[in-house]
Protein backbone atom coordinates (compact mmCIF):
# COMPACT_ATOMS: atom_id res chain seq x y z
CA UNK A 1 -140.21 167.82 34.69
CA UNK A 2 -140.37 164.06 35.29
CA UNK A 3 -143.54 162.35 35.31
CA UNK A 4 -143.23 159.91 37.62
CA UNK A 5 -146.99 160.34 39.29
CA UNK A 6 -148.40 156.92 39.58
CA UNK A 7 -144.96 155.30 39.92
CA UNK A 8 -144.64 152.42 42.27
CA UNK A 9 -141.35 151.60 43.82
CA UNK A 10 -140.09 149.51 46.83
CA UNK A 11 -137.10 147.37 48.67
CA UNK A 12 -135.27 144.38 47.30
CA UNK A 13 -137.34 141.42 48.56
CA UNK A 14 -140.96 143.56 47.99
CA UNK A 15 -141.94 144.03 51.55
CA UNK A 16 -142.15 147.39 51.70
CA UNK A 17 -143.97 148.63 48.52
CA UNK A 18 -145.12 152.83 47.60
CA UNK A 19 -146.97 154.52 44.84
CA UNK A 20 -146.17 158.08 43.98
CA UNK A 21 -149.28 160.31 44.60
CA UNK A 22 -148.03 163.36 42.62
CA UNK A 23 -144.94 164.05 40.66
CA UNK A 24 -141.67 164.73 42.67
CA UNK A 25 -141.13 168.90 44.40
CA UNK A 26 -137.63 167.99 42.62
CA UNK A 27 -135.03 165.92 41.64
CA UNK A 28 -131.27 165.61 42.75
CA UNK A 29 -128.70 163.73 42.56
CA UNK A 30 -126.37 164.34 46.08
CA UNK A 31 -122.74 163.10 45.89
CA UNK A 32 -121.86 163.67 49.37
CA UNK A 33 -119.92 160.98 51.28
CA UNK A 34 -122.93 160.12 53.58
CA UNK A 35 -124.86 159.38 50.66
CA UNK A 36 -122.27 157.62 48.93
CA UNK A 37 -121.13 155.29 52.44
CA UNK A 38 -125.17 154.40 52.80
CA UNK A 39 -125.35 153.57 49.19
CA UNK A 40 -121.88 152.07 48.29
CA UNK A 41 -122.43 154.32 45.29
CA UNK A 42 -121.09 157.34 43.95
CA UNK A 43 -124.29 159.76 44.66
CA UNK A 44 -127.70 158.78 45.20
CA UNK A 45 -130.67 160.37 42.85
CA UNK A 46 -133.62 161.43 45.42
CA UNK A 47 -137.09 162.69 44.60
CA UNK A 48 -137.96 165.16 46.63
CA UNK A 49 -141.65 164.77 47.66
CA UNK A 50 -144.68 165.96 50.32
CA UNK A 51 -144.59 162.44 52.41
CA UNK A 52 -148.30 162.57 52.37
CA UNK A 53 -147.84 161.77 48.16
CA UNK A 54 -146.28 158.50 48.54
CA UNK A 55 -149.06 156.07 49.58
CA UNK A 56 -148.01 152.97 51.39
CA UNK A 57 -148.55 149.76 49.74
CA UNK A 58 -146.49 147.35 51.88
CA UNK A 59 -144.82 147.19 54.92
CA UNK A 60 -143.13 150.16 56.59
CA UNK A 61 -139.90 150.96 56.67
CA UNK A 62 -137.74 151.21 60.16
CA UNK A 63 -135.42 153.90 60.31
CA UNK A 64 -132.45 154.90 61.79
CA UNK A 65 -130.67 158.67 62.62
CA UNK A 66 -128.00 159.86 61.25
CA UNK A 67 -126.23 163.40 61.45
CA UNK A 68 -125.93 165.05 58.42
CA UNK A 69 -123.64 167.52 57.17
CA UNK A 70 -126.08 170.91 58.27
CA UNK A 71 -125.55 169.12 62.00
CA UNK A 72 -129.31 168.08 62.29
CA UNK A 73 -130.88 164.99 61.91
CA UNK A 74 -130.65 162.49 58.37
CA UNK A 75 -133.36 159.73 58.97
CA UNK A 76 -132.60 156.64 56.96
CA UNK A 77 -135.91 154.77 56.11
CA UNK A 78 -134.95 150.81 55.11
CA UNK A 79 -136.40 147.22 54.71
CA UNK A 80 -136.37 146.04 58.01
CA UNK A 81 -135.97 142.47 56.40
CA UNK A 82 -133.45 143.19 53.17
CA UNK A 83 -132.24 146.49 54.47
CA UNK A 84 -132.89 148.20 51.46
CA UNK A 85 -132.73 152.41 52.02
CA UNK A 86 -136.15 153.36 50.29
CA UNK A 87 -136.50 157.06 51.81
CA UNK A 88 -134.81 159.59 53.79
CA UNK A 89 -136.01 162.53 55.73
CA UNK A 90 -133.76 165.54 55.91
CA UNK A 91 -134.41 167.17 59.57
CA UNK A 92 -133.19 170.05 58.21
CA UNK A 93 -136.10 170.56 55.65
CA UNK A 94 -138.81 172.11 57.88
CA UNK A 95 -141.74 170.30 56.10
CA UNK A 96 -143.31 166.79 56.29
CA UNK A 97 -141.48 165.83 53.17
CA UNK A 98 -139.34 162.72 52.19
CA UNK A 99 -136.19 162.16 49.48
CA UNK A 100 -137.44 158.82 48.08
CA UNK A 101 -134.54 156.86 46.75
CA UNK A 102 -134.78 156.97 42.55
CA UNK A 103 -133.18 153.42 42.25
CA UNK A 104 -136.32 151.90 44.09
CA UNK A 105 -138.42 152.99 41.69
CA UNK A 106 -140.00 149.58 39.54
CA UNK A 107 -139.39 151.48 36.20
CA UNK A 108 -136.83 154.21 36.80
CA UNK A 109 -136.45 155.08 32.97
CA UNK A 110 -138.31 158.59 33.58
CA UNK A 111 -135.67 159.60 36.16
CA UNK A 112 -133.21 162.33 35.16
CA UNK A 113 -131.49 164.68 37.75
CA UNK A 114 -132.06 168.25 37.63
CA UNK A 115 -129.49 169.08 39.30
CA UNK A 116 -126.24 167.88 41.40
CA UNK A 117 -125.43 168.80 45.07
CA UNK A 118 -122.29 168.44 46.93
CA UNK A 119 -120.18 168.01 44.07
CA UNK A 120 -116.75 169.32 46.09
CA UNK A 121 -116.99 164.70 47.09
CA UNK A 122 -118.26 164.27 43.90
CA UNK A 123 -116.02 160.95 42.65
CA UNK A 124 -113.33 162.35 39.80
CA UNK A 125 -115.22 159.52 37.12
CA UNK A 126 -118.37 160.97 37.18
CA UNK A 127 -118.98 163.66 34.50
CA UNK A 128 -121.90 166.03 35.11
CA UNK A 129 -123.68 166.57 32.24
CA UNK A 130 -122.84 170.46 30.48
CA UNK A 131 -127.02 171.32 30.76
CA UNK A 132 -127.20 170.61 34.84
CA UNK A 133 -126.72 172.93 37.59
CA UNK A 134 -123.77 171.77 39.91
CA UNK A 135 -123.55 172.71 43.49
CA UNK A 136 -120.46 172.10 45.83
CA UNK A 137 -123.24 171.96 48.85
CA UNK A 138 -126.21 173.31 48.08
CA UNK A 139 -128.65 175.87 46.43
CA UNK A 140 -131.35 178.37 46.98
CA UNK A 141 -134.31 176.62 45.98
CA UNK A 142 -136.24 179.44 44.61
CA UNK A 143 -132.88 180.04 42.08
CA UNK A 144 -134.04 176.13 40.86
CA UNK A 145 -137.20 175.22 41.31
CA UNK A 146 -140.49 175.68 39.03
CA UNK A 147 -142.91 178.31 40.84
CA UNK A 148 -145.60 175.18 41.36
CA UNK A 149 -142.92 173.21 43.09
CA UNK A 150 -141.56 176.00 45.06
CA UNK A 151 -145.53 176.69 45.91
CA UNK A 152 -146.03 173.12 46.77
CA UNK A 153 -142.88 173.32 49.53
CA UNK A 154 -143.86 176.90 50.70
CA UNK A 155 -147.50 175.16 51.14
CA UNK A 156 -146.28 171.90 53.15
CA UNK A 157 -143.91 174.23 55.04
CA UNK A 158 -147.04 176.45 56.39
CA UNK A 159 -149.11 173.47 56.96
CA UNK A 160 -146.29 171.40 58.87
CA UNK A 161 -145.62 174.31 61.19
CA UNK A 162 -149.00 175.17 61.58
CA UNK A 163 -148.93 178.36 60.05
């Protein structure tokens, strides 16, 4: 797993600064075309995180709503004055959770994918390495996930819906 607890990230300009609380649920790196359009990039690497384990340092982020491929909500949290994209919040995840955007991390040498999703847009350049799972859309998370991760979602899952 990637430690990347203590890691502090944030936009372009440094307005809106966070600290990771814990280590990331997961790690993934999505090459769907949303993802690639809002990050002129061929995927986007997301750490997959409880949103109360990323501690606010700076400004907050605005956000806007997009619709994502499962037909509910894709929240888009950016700089409101560089318009960097520093999280996202998938409304089809049921928890209070938050993919924070790898590349905004201040040192993101500690960041490898553990696996790829939505690899059917994947860009023909991009080679996935031979030792990570690849997905045409996505997965089961209990077929991926370590049992303390898988815990840690079934546990903000129960709490979110008051369970």
């Amino acid at each position: 797993m990637n430690e990347l607890k203590g890691s502090e990230g944030g936009c372009l300009c440094g307005a809106v600064r966070y600290r990771l609380e814990e280590n990331p649920m997961y790690i993934q790196a999505c090459h769907c075309t949303d993802c690639q359009t809002v990050s002129g990039s061929a995927f986007v690497v997301n750490l997959w995180i409880e949103k109360a384990n990323v501690a606010r340092l700076g400004d907050p982020p605005v956000s806007f709503m997009n619709t994502a491929g499962s037909g509910k909500g894709h929240e888009i949290f950016h700089c409101e004055k560089c318009g960097t994209d520093v999280f996202s919040k998938y409304h089809a995840s049921p928890g209070a959770d938050l993919m924070v955007r790898a590349g905004t991390l201040d040192d993101t040498s500690g960041v490898e994918p553990m696996a790829h999703i939505f690899t059917r847009s994947k860009q023909n350049w991009v080679q996935i390495p031979d030792d990570k799972p690849d997905f045409k859309g996505f997965y089961r998370v209990r077929d991926l996930w370590s049992a303390q991760s898988a815990e840690r979602l079934t546990r903000l899952i129960k709490q979110t819906s008051g369970r």
